[in-house]
C-alpha atoms as a PDB file:
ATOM      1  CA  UNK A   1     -12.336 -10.370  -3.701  1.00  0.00           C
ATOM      2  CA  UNK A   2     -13.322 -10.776  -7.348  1.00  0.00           C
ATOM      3  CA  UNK A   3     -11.240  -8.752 -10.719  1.00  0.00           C
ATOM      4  CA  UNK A   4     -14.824  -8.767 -11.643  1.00  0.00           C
ATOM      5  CA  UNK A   5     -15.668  -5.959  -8.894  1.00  0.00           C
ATOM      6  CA  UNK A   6     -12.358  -3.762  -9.764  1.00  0.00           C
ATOM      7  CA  UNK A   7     -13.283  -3.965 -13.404  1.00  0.00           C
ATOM      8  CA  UNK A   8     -17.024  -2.577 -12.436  1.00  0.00           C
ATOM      9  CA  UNK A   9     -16.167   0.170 -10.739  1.00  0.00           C
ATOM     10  CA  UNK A  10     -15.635   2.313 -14.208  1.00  0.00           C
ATOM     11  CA  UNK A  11     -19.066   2.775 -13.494  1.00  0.00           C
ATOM     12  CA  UNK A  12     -19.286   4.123 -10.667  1.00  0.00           C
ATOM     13  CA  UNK A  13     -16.243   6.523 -11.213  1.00  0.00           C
ATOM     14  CA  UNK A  14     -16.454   9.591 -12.731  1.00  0.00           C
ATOM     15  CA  UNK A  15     -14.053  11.792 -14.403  1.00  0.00           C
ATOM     16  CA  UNK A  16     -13.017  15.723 -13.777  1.00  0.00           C
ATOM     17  CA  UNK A  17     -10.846  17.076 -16.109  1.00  0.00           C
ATOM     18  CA  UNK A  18      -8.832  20.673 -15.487  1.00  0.00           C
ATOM     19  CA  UNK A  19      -6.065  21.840 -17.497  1.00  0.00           C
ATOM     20  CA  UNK A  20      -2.126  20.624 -16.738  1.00  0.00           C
ATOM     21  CA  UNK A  21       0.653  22.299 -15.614  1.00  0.00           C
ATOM     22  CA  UNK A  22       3.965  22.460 -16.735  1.00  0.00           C
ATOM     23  CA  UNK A  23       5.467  22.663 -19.608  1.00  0.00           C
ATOM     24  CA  UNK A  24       3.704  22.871 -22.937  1.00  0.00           C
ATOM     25  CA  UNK A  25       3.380  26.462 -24.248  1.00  0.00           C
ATOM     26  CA  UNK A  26      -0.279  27.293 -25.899  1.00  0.00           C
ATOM     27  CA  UNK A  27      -1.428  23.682 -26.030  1.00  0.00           C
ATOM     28  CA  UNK A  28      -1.438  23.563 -21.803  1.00  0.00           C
ATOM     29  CA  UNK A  29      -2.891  26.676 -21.585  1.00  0.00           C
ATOM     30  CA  UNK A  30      -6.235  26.143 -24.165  1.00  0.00           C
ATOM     31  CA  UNK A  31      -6.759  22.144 -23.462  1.00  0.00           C
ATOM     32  CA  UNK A  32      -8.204  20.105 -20.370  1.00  0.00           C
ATOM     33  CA  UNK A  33      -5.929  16.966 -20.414  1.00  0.00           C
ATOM     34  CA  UNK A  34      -5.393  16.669 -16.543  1.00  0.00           C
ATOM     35  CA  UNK A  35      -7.572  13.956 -15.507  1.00  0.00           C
ATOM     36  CA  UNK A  36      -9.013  12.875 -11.729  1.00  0.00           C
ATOM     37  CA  UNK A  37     -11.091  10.003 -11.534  1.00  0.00           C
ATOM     38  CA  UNK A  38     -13.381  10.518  -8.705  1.00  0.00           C
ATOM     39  CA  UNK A  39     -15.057   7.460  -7.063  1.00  0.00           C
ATOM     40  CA  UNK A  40     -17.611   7.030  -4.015  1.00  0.00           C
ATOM     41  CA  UNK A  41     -16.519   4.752  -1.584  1.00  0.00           C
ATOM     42  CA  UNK A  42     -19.501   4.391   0.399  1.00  0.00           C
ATOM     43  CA  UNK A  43     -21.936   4.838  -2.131  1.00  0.00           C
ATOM     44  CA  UNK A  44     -20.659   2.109  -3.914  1.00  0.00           C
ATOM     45  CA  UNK A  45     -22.670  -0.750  -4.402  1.00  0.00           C
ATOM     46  CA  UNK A  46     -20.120  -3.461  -5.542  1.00  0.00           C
ATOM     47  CA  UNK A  47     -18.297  -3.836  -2.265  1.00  0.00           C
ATOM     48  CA  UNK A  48     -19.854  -4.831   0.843  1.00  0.00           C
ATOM     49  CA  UNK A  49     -19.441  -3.251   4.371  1.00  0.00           C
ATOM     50  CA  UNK A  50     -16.288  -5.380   5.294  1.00  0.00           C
ATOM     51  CA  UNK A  51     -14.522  -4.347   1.865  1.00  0.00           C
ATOM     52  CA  UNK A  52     -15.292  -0.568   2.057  1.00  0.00           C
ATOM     53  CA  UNK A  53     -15.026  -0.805   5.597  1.00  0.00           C
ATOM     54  CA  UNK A  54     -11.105  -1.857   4.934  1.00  0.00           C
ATOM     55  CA  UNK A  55     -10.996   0.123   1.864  1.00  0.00           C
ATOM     56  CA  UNK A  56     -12.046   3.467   4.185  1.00  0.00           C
ATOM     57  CA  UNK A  57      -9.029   2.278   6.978  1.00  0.00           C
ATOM     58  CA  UNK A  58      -5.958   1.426   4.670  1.00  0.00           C
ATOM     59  CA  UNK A  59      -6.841   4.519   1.885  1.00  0.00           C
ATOM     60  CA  UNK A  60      -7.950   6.994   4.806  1.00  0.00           C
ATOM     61  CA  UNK A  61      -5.205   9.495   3.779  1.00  0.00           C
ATOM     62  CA  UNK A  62      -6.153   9.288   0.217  1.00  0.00           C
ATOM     63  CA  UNK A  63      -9.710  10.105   1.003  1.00  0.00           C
ATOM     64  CA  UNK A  64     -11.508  13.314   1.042  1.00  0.00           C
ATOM     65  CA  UNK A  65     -14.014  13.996   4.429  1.00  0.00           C
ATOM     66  CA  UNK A  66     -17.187  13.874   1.691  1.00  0.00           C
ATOM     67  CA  UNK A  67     -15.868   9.454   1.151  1.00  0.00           C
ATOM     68  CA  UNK A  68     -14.290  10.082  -2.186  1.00  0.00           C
ATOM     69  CA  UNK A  69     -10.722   8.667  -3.312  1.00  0.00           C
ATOM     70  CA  UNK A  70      -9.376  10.641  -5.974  1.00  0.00           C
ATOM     71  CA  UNK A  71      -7.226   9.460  -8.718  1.00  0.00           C
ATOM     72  CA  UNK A  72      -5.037  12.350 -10.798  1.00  0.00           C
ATOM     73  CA  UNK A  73      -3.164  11.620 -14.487  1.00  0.00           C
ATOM     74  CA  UNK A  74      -1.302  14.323 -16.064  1.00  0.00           C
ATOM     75  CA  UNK A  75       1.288  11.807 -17.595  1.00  0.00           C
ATOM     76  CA  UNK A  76       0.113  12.300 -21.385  1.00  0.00           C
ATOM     77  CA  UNK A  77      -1.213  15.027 -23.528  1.00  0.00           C
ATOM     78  CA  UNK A  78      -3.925  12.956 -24.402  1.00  0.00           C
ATOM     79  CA  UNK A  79      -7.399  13.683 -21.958  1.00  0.00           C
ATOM     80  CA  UNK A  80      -8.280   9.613 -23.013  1.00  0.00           C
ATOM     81  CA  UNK A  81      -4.667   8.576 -21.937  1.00  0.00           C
ATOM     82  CA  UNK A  82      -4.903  10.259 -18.880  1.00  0.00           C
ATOM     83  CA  UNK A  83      -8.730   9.071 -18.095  1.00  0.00           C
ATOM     84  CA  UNK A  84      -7.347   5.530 -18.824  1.00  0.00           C
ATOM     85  CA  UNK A  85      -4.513   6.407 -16.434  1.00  0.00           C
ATOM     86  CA  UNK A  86      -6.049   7.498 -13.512  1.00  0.00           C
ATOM     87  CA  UNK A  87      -8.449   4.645 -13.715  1.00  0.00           C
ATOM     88  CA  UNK A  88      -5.748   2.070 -13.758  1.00  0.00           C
ATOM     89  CA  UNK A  89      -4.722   4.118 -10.954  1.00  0.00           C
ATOM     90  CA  UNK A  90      -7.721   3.821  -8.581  1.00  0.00           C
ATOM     91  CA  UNK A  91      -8.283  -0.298  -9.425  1.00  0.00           C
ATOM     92  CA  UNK A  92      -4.735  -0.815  -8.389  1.00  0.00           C
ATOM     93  CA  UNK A  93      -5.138   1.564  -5.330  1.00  0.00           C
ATOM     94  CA  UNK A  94      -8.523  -0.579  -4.344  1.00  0.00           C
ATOM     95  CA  UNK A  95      -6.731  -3.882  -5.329  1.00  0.00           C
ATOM     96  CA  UNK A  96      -3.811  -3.716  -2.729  1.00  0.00           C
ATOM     97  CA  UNK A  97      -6.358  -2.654  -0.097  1.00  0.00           C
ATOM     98  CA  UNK A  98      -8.536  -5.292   0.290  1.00  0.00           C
ATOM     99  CA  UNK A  99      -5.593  -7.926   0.590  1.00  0.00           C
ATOM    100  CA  UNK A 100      -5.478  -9.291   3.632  1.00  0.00           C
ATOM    101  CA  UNK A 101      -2.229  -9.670   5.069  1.00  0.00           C
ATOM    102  CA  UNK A 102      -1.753 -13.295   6.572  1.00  0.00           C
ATOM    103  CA  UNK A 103      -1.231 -13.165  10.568  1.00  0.00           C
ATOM    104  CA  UNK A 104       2.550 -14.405  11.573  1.00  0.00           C
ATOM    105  CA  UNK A 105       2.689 -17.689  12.894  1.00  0.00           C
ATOM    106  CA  UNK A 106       5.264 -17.808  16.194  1.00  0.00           C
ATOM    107  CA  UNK A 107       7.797 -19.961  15.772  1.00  0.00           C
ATOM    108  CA  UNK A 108      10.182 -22.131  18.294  1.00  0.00           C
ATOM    109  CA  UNK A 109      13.749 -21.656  17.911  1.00  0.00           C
ATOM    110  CA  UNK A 110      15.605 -25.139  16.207  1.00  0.00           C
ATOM    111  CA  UNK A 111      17.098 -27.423  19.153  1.00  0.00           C
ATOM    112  CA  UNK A 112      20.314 -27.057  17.208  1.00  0.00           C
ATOM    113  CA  UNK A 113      20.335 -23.718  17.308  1.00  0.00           C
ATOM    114  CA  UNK A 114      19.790 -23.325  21.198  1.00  0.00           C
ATOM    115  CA  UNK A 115      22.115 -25.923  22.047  1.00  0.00           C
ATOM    116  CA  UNK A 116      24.378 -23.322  19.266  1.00  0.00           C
ATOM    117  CA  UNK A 117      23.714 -20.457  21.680  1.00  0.00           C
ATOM    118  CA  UNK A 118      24.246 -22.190  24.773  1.00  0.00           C
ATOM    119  CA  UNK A 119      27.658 -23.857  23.844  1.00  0.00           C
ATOM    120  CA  UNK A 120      28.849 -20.022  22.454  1.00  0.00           C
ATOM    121  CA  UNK A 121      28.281 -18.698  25.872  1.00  0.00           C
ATOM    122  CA  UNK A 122      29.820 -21.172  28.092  1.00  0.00           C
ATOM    123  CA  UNK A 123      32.965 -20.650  25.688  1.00  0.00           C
ATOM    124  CA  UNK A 124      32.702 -16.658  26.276  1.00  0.00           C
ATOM    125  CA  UNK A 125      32.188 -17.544  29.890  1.00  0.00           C
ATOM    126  CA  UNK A 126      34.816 -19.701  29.728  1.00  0.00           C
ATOM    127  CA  UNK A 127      36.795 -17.161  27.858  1.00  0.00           C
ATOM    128  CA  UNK A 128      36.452 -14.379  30.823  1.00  0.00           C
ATOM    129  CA  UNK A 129      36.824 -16.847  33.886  1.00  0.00           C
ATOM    130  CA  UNK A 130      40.299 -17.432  32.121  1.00  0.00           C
ATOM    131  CA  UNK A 131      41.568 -13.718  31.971  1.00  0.00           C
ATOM    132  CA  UNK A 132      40.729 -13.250  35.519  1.00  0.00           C
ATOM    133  CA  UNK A 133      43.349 -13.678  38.235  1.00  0.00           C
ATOM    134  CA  UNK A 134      41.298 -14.704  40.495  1.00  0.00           C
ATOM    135  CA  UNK A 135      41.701 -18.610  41.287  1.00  0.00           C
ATOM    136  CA  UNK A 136      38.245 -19.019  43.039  1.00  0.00           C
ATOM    137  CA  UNK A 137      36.186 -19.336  39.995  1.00  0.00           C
ATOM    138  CA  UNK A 138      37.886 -22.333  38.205  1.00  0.00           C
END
């Protein structure tokens, strides 16, 4: 996976803007600054079927049944802030979801550590054979 890809997709993204909630008297109620950044996943053309194929499986809950993963920014009163936002948003979303994870390699436990294990329980053995009355187990 290339930064060159992630940096592209501005173009394929595009931008909805509605107006915020909250608090904010007049100003929230006359101006659009709530942003969501809307982008295609499998009309996109910079990723190829393996990466939208894993993009589509880790971000399923994040995207809509039409394929699109939706970004929202309400953070600043600025519509530009909040476009630059949600953007920043949606690469780091796409980022973390085509990393693949490396596979666990088993390992053996240390012979010092078994022979650790083994000498612990023959002492708790040891340990309960003692507090017994019974004579026939020593």
């Amino acid at each position: 996976m290339t930064d060159y890809k992630i940096l592209g997709i501005e173009r394929e993204v595009y931008f909805k803007t509605t107006r915020s909630g909250g608090k904010g008297g007049q100003h929230v109620n006359k101006v659009e600054t709530k942003v969501e950044a809307w982008w295609s996943v499998t009309q996109s053309t910079l990723f190829d079927d393996n990466e939208k194929e894993r993009i589509l499986q880790k971000l399923a809950n994040k995207i809509n049944k039409d394929g699109f993963l939706i970004c929202t920014a309400s953070d600043t009163r600025s519509q530009l802030e909040n476009k630059l936002i949600a953007l920043k948003k949606l690469q780091v979303l796409i980022t973390h979801s085509l990393i693949i994870p490396k596979k666990r390699k088993a390992s053996k436990p240390t012979k010092a550590s078994v022979e650790k294990r083994l000498e612990s329980k023959k002492k708790q053995s040891a340990k309960k054979i003692n507090r017994s009355n019974n004579s026939d187990w020593k």
